[in-house]
PDB file of N, CA and C in Angstrom:
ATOM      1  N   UNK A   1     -35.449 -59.557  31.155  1.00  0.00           N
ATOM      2  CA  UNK A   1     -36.768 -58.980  31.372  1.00  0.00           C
ATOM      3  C   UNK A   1     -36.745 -58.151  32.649  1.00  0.00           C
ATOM      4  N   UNK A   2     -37.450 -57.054  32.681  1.00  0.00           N
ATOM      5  CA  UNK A   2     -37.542 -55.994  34.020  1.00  0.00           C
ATOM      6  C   UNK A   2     -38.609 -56.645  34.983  1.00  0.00           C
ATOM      7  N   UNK A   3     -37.787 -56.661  35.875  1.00  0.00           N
ATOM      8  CA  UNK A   3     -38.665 -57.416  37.458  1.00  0.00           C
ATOM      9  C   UNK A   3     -39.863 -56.298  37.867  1.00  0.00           C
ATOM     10  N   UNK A   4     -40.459 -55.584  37.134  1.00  0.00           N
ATOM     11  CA  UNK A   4     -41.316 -54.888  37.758  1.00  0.00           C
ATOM     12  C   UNK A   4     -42.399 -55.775  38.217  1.00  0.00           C
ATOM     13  N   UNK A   5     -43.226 -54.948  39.545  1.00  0.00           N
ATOM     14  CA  UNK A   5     -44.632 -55.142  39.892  1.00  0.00           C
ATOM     15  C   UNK A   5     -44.346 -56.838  40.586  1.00  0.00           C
ATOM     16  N   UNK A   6     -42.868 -57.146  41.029  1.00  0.00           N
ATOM     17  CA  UNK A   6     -42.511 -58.120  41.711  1.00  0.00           C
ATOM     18  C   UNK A   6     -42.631 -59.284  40.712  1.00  0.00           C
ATOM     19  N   UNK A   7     -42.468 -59.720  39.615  1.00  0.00           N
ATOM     20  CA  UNK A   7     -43.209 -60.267  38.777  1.00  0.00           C
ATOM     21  C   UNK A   7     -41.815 -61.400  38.491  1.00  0.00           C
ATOM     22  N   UNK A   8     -41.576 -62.661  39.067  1.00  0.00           N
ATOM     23  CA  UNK A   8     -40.754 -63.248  38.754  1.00  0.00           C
ATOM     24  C   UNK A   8     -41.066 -64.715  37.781  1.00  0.00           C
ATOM     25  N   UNK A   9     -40.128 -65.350  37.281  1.00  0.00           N
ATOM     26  CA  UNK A   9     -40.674 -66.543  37.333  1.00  0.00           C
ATOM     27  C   UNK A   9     -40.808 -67.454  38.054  1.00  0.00           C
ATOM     28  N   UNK A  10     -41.487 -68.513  38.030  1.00  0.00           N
ATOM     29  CA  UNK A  10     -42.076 -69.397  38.548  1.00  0.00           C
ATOM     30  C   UNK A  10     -42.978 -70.432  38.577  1.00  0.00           C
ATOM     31  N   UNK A  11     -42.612 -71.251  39.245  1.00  0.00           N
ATOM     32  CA  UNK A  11     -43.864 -72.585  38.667  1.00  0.00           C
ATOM     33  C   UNK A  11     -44.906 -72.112  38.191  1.00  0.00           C
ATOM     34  N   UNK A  12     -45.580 -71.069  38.568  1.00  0.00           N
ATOM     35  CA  UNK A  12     -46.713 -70.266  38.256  1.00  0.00           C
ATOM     36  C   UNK A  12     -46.975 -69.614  36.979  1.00  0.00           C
ATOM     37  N   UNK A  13     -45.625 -69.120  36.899  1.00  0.00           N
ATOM     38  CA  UNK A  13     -45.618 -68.075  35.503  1.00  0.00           C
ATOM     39  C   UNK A  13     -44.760 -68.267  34.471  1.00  0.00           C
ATOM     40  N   UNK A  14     -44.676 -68.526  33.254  1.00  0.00           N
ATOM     41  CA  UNK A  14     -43.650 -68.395  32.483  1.00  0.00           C
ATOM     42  C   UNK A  14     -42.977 -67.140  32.002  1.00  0.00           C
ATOM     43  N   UNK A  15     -41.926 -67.248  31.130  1.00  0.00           N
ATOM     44  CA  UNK A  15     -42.163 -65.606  31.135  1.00  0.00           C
ATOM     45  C   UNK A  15     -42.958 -65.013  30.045  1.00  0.00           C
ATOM     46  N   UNK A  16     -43.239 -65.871  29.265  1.00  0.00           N
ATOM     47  CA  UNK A  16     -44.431 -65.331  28.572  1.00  0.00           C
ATOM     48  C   UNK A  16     -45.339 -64.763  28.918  1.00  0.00           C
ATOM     49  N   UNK A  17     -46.250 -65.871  29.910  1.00  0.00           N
ATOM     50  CA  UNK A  17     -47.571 -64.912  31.399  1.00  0.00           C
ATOM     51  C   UNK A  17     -46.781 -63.805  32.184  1.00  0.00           C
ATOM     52  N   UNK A  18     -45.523 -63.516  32.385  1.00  0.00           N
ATOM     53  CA  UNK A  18     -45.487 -62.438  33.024  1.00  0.00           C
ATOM     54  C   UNK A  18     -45.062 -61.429  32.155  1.00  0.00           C
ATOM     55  N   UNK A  19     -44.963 -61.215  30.498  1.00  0.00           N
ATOM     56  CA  UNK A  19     -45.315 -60.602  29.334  1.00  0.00           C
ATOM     57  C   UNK A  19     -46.325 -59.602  29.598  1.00  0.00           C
ATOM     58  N   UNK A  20     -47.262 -61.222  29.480  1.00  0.00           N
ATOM     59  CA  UNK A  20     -48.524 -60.736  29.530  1.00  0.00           C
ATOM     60  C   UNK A  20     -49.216 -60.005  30.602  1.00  0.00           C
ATOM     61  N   UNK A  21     -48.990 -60.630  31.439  1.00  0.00           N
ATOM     62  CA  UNK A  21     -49.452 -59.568  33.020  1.00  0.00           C
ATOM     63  C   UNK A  21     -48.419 -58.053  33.258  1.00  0.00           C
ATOM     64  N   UNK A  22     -47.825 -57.931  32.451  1.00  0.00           N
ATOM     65  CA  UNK A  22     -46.830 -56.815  32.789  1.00  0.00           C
ATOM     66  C   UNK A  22     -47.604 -55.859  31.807  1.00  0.00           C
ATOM     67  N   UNK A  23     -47.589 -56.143  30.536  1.00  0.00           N
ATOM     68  CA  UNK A  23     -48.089 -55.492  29.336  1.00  0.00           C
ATOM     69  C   UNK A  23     -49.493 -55.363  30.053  1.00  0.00           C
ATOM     70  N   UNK A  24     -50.533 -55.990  30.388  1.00  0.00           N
ATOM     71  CA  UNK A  24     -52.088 -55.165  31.064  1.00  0.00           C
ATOM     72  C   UNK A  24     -51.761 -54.485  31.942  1.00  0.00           C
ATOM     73  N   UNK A  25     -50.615 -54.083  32.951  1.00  0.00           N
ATOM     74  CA  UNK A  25     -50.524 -53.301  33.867  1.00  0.00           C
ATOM     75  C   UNK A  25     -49.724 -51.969  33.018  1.00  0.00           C
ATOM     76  N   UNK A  26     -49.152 -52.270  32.091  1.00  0.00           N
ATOM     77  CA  UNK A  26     -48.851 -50.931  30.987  1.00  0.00           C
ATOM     78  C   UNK A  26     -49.857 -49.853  31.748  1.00  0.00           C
ATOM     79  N   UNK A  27     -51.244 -50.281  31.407  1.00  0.00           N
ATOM     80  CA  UNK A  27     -52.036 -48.689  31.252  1.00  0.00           C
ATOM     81  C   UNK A  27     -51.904 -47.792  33.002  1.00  0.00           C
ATOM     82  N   UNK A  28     -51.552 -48.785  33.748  1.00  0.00           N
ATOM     83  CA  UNK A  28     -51.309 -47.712  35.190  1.00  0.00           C
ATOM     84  C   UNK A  28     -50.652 -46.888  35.049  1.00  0.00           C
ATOM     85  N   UNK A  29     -48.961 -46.914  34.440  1.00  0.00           N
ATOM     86  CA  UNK A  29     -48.040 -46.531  34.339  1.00  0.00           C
ATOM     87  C   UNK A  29     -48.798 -44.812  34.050  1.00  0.00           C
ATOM     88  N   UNK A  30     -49.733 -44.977  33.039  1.00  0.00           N
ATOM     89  CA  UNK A  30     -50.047 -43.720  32.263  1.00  0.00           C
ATOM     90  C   UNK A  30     -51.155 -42.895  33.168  1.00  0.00           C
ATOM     91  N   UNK A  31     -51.910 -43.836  33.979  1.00  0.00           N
ATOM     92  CA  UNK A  31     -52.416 -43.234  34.931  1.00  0.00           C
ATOM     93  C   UNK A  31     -51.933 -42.418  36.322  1.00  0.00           C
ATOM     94  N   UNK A  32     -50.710 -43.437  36.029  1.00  0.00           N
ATOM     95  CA  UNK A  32     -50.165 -42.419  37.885  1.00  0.00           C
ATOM     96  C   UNK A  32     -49.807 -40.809  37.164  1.00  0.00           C
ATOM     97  N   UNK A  33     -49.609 -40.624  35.810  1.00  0.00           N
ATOM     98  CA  UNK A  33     -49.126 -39.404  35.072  1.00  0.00           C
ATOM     99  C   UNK A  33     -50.078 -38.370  35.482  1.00  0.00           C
ATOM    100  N   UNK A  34     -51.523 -39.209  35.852  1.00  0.00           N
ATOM    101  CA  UNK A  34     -52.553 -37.942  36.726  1.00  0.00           C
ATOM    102  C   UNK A  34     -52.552 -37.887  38.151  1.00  0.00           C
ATOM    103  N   UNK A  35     -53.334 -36.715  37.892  1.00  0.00           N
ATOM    104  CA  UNK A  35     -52.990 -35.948  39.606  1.00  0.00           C
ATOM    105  C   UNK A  35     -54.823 -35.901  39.909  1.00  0.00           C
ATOM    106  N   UNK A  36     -54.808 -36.522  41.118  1.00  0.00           N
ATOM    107  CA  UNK A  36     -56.418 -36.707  41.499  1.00  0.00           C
ATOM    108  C   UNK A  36     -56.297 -35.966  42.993  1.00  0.00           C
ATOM    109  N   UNK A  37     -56.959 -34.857  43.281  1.00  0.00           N
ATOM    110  CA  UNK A  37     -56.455 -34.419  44.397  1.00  0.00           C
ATOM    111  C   UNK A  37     -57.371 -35.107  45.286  1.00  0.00           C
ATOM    112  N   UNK A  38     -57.209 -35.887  46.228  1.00  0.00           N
ATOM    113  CA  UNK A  38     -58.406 -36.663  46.698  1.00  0.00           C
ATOM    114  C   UNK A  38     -59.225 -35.592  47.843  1.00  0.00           C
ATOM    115  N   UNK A  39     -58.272 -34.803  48.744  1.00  0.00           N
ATOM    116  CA  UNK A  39     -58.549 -34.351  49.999  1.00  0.00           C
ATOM    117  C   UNK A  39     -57.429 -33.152  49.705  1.00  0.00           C
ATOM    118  N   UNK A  40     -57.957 -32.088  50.953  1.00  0.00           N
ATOM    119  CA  UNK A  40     -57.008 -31.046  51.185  1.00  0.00           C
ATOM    120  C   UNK A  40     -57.508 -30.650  52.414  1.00  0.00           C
ATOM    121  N   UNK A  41     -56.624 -29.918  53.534  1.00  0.00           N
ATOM    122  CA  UNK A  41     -56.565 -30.243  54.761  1.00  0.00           C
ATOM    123  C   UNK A  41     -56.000 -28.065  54.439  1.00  0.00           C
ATOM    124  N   UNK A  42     -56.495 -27.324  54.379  1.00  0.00           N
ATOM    125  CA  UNK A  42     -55.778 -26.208  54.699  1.00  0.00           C
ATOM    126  C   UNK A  42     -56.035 -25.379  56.251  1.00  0.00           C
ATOM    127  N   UNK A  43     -55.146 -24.797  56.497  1.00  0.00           N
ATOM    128  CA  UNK A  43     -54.824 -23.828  57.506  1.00  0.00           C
ATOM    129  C   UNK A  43     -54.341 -22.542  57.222  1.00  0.00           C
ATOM    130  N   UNK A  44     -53.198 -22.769  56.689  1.00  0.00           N
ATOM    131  CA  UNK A  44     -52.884 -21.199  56.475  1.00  0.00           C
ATOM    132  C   UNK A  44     -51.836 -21.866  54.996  1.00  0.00           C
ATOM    133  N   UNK A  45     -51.058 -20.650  54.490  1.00  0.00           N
ATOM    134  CA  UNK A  45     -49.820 -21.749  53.419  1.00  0.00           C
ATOM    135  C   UNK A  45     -48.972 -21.905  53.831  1.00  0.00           C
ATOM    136  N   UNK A  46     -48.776 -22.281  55.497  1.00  0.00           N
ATOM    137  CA  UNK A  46     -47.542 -23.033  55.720  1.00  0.00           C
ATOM    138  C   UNK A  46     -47.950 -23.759  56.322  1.00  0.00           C
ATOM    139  N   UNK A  47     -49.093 -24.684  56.467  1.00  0.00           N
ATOM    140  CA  UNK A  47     -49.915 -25.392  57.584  1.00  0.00           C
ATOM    141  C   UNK A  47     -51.037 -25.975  56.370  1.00  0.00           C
ATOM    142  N   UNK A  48     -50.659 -27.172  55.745  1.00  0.00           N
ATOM    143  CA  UNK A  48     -51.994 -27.710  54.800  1.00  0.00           C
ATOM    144  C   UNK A  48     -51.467 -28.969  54.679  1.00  0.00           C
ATOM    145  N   UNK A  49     -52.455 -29.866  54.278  1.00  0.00           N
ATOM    146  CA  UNK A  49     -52.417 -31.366  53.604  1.00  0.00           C
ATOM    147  C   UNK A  49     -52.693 -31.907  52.463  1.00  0.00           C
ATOM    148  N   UNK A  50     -52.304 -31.893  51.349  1.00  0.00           N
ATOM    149  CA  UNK A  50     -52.992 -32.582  50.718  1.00  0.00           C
ATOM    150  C   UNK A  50     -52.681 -33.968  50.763  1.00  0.00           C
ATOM    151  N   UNK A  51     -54.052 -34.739  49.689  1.00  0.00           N
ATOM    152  CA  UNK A  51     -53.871 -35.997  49.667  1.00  0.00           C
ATOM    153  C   UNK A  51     -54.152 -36.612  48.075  1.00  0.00           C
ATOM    154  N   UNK A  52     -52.646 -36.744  47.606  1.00  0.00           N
ATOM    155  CA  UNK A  52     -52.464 -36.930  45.808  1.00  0.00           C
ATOM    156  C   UNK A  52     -52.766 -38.088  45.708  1.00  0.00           C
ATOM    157  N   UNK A  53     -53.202 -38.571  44.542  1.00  0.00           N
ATOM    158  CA  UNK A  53     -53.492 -40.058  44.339  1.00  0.00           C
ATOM    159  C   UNK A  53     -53.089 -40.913  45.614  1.00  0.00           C
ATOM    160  N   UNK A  54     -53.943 -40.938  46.542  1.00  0.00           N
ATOM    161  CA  UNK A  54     -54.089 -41.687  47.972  1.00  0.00           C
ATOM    162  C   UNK A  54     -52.493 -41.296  48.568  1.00  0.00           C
ATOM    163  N   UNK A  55     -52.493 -40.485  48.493  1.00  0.00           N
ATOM    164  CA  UNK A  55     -50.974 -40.154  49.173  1.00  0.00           C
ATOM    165  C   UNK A  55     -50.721 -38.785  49.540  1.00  0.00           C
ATOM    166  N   UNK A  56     -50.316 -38.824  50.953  1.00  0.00           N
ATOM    167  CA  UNK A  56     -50.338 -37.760  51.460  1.00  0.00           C
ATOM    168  C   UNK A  56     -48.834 -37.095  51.446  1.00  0.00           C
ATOM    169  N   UNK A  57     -49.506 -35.227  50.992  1.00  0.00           N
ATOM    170  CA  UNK A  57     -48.129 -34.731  50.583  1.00  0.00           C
ATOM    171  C   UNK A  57     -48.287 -33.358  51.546  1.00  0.00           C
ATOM    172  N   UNK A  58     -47.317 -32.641  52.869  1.00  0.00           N
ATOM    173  CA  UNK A  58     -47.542 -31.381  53.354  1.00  0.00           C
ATOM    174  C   UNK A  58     -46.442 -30.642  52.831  1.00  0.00           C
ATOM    175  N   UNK A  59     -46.082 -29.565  53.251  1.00  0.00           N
ATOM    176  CA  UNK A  59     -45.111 -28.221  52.707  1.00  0.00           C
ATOM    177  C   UNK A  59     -43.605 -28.744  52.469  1.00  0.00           C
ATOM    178  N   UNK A  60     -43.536 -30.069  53.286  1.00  0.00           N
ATOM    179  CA  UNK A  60     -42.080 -30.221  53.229  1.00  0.00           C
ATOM    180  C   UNK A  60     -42.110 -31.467  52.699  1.00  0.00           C
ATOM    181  N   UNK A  61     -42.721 -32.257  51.862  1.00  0.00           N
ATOM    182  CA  UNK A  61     -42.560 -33.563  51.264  1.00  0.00           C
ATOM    183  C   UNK A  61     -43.192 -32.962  50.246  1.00  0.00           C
ATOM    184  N   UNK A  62     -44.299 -31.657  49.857  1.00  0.00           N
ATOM    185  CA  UNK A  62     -44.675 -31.576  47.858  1.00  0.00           C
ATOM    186  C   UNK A  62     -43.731 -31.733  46.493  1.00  0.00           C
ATOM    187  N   UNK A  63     -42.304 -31.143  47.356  1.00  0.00           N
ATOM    188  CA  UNK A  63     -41.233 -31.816  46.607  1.00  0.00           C
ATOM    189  C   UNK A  63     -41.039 -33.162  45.546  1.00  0.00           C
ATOM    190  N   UNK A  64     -41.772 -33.796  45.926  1.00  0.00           N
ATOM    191  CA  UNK A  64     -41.681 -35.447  45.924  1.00  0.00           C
ATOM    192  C   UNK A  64     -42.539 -35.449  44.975  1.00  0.00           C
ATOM    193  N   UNK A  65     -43.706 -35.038  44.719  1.00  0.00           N
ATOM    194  CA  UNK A  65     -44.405 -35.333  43.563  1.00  0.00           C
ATOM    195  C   UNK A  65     -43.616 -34.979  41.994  1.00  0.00           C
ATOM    196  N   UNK A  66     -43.740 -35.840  41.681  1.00  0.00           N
ATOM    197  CA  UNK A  66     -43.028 -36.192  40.096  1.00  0.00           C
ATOM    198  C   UNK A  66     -43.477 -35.291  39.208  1.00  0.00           C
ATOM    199  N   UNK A  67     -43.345 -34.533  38.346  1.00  0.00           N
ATOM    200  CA  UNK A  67     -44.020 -34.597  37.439  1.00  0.00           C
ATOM    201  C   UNK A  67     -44.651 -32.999  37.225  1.00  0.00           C
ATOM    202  N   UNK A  68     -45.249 -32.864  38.435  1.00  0.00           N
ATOM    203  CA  UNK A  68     -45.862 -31.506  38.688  1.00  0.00           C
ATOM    204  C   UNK A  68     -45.098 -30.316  39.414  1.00  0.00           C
ATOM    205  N   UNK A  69     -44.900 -29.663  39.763  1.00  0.00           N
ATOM    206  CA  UNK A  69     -45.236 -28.247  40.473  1.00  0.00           C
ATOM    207  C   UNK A  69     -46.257 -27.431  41.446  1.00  0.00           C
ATOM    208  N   UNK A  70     -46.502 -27.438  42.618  1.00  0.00           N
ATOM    209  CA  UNK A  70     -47.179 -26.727  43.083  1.00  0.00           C
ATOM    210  C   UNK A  70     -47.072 -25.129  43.366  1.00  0.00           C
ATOM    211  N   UNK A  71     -47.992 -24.592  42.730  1.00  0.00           N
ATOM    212  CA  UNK A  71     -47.501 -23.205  42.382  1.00  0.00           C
ATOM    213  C   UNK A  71     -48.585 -22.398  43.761  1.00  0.00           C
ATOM    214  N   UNK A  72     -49.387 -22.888  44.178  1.00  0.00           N
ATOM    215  CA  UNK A  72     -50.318 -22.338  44.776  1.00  0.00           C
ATOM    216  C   UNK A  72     -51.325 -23.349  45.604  1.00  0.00           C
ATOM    217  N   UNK A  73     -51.938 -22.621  46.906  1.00  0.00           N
ATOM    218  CA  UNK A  73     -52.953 -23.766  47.845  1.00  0.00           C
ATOM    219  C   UNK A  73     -53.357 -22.064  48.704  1.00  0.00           C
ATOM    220  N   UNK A  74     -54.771 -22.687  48.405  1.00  0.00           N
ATOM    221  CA  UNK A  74     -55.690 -22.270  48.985  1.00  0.00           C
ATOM    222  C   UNK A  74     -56.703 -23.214  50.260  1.00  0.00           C
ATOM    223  N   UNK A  75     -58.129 -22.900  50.555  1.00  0.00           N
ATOM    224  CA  UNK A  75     -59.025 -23.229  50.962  1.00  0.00           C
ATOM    225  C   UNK A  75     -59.691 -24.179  49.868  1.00  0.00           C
ATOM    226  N   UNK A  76     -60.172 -23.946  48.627  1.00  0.00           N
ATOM    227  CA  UNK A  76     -60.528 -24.547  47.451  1.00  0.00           C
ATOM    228  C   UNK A  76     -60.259 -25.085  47.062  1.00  0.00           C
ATOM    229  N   UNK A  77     -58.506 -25.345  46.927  1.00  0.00           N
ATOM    230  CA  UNK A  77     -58.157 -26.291  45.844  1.00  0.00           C
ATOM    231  C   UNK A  77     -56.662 -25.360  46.258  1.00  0.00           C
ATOM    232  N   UNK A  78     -56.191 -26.312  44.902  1.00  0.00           N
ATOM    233  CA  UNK A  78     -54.644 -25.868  44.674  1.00  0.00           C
ATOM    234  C   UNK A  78     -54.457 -25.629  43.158  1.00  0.00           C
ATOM    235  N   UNK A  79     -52.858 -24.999  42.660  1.00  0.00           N
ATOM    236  CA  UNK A  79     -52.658 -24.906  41.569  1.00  0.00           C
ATOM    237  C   UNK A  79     -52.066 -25.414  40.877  1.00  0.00           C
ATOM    238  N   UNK A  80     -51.733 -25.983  39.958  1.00  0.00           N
ATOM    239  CA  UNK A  80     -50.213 -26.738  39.926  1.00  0.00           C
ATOM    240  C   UNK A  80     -49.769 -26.182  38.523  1.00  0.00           C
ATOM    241  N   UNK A  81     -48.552 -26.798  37.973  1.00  0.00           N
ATOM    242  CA  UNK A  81     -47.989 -27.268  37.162  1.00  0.00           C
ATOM    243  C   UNK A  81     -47.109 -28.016  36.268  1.00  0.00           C
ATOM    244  N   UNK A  82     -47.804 -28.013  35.272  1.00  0.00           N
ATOM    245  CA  UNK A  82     -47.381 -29.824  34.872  1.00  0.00           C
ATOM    246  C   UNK A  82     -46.316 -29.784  33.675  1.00  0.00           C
ATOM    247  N   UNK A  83     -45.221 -30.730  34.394  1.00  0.00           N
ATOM    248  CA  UNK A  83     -43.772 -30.003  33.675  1.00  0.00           C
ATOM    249  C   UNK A  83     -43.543 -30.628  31.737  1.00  0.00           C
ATOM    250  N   UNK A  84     -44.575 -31.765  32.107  1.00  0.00           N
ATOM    251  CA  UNK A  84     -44.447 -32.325  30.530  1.00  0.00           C
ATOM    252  C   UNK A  84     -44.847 -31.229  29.354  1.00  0.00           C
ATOM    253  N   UNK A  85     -46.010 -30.726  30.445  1.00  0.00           N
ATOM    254  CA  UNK A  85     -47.180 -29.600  28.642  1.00  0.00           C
ATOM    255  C   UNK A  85     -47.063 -28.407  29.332  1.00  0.00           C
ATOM    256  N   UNK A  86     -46.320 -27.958  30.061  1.00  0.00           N
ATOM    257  CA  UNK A  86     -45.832 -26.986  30.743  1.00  0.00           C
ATOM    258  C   UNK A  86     -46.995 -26.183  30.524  1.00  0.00           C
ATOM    259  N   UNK A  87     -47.836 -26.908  31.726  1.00  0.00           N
ATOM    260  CA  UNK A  87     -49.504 -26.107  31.813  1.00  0.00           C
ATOM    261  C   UNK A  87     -49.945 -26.326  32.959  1.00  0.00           C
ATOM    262  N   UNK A  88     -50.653 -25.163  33.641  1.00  0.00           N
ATOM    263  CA  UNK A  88     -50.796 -24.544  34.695  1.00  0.00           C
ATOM    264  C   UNK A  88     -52.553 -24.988  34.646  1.00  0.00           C
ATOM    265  N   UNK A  89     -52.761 -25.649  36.252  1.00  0.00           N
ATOM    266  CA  UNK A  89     -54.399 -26.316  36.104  1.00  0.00           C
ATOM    267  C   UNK A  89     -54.494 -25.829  37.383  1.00  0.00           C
ATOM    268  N   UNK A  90     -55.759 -26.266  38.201  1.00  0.00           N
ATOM    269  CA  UNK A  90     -56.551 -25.637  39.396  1.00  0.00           C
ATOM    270  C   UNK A  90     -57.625 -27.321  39.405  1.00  0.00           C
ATOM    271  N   UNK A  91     -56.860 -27.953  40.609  1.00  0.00           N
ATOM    272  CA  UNK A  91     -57.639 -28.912  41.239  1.00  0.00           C
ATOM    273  C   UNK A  91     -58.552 -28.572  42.676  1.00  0.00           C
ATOM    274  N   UNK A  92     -59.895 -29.199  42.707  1.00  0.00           N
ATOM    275  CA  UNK A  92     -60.216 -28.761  44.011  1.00  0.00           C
ATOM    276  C   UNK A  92     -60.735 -30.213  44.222  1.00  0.00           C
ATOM    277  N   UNK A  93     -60.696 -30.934  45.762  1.00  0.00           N
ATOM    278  CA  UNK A  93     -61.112 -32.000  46.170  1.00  0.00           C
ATOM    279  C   UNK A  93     -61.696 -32.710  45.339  1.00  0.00           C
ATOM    280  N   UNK A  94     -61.626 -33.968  44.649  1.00  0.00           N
ATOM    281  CA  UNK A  94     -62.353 -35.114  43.993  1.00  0.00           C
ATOM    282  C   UNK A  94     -62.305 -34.926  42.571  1.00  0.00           C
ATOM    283  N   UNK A  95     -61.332 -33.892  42.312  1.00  0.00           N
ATOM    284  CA  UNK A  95     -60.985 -33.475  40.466  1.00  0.00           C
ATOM    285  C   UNK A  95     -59.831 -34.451  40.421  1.00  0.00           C
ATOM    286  N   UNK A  96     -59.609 -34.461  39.178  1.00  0.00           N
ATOM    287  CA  UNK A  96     -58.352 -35.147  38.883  1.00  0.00           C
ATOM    288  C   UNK A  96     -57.711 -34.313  37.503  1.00  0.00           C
ATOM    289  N   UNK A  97     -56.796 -34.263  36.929  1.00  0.00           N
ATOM    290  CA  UNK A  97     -55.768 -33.477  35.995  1.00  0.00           C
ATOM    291  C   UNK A  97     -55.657 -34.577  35.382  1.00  0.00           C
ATOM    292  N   UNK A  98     -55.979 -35.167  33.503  1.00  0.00           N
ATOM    293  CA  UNK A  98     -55.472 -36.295  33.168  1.00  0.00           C
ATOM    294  C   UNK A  98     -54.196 -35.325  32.235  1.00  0.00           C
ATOM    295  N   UNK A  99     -53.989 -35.892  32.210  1.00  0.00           N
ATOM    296  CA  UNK A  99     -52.154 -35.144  31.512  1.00  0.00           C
ATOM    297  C   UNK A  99     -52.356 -35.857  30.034  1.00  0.00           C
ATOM    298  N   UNK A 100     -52.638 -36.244  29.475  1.00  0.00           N
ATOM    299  CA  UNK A 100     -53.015 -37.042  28.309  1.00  0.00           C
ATOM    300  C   UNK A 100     -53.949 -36.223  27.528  1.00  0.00           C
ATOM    301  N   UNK A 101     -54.669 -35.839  28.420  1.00  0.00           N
ATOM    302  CA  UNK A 101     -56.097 -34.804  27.822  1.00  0.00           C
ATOM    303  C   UNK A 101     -55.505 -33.490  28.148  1.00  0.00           C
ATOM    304  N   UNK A 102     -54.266 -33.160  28.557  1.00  0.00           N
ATOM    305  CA  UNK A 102     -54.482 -31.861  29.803  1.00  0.00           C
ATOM    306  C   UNK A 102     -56.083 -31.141  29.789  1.00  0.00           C
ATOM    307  N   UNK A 103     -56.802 -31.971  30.588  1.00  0.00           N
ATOM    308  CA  UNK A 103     -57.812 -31.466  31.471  1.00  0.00           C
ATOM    309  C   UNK A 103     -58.273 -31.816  32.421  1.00  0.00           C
ATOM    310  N   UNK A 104     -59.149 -30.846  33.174  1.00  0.00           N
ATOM    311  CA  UNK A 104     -59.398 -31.339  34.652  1.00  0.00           C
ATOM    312  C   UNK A 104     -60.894 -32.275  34.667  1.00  0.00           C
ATOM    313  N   UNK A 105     -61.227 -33.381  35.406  1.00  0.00           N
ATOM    314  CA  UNK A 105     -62.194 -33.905  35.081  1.00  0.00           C
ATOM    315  C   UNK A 105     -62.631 -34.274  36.829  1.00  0.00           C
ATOM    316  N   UNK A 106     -64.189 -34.145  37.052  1.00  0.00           N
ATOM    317  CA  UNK A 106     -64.481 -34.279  38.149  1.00  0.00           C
ATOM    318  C   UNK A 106     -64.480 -36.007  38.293  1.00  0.00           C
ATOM    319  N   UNK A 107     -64.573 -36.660  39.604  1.00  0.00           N
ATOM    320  CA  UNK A 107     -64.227 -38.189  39.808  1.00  0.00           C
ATOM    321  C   UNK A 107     -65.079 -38.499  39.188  1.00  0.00           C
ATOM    322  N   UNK A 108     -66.220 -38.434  39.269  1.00  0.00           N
ATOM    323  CA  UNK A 108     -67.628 -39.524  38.603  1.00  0.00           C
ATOM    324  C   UNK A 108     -67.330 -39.498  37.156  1.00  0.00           C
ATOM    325  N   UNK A 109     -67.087 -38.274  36.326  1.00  0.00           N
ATOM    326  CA  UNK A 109     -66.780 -38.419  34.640  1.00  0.00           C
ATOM    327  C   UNK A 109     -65.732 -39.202  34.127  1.00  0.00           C
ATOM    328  N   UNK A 110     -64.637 -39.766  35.810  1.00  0.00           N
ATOM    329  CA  UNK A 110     -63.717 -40.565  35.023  1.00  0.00           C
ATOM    330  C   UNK A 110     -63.739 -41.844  35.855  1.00  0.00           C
ATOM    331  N   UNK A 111     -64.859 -42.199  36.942  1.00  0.00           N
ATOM    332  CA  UNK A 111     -65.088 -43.497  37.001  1.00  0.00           C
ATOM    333  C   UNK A 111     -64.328 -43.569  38.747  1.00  0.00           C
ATOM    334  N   UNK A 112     -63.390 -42.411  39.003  1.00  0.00           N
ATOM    335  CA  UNK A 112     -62.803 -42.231  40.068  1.00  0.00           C
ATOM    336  C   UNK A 112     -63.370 -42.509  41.678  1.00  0.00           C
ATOM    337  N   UNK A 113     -63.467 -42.962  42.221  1.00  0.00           N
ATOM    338  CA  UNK A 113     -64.396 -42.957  43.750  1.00  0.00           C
ATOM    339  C   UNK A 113     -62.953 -42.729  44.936  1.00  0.00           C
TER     340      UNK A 113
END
């Protein structure tokens, strides 16, 4: 069985319960696949912050995000693209990108705070 999410056995758990607790944490997996831009911090485009699903990414760590592409950053928002549906979106503070839907959805329509 895969040790994810620290999940061993133990007096506590059999491995059946950690089946089961692994399989309800399934649906995160599909969530980190979105991009929620929480914050953006611009200056100029070699001088900005963003902040991706609670995680902060500047010019020399955007690299690191999985999945996407940053094609563009402004004052407004940014651009990206998303290498699965090889589709090009426009997040601005408190949007999120679900990749499942490819569409952009503001936080409150998806429950986001």
């Amino acid at each position: 069985m895969k040790k994810n999410l620290f999940l061993f056995l133990s007096l506590f758990f059999s491995e059946a319960d950690l089946k089961v607790i692994q399989n309800h944490f399934t649906p995160l997996k599909e969530e980190r696949q979105n991009v929620s831009l929480n914050s953006l911090i611009y200056t100029d485009e070699n001088h900005w912050s963003l902040w991706i699903n609670h995680q902060l990414y500047q010019p020399q760590t955007i690299h690191q995000l999985k999945g996407y592409k940053l094609i563009g950053i402004g004052q407004k928002g940014a651009k990206f693209f998303c290498l699965k549906y090889k589709r090009l979106f426009f997040l601005q503070p408190d949007q999120t990108y679900v990749q499942k839907k490819q569409k952009v959805f503001e936080a409150h329509q998806i429950g986001i705070q």
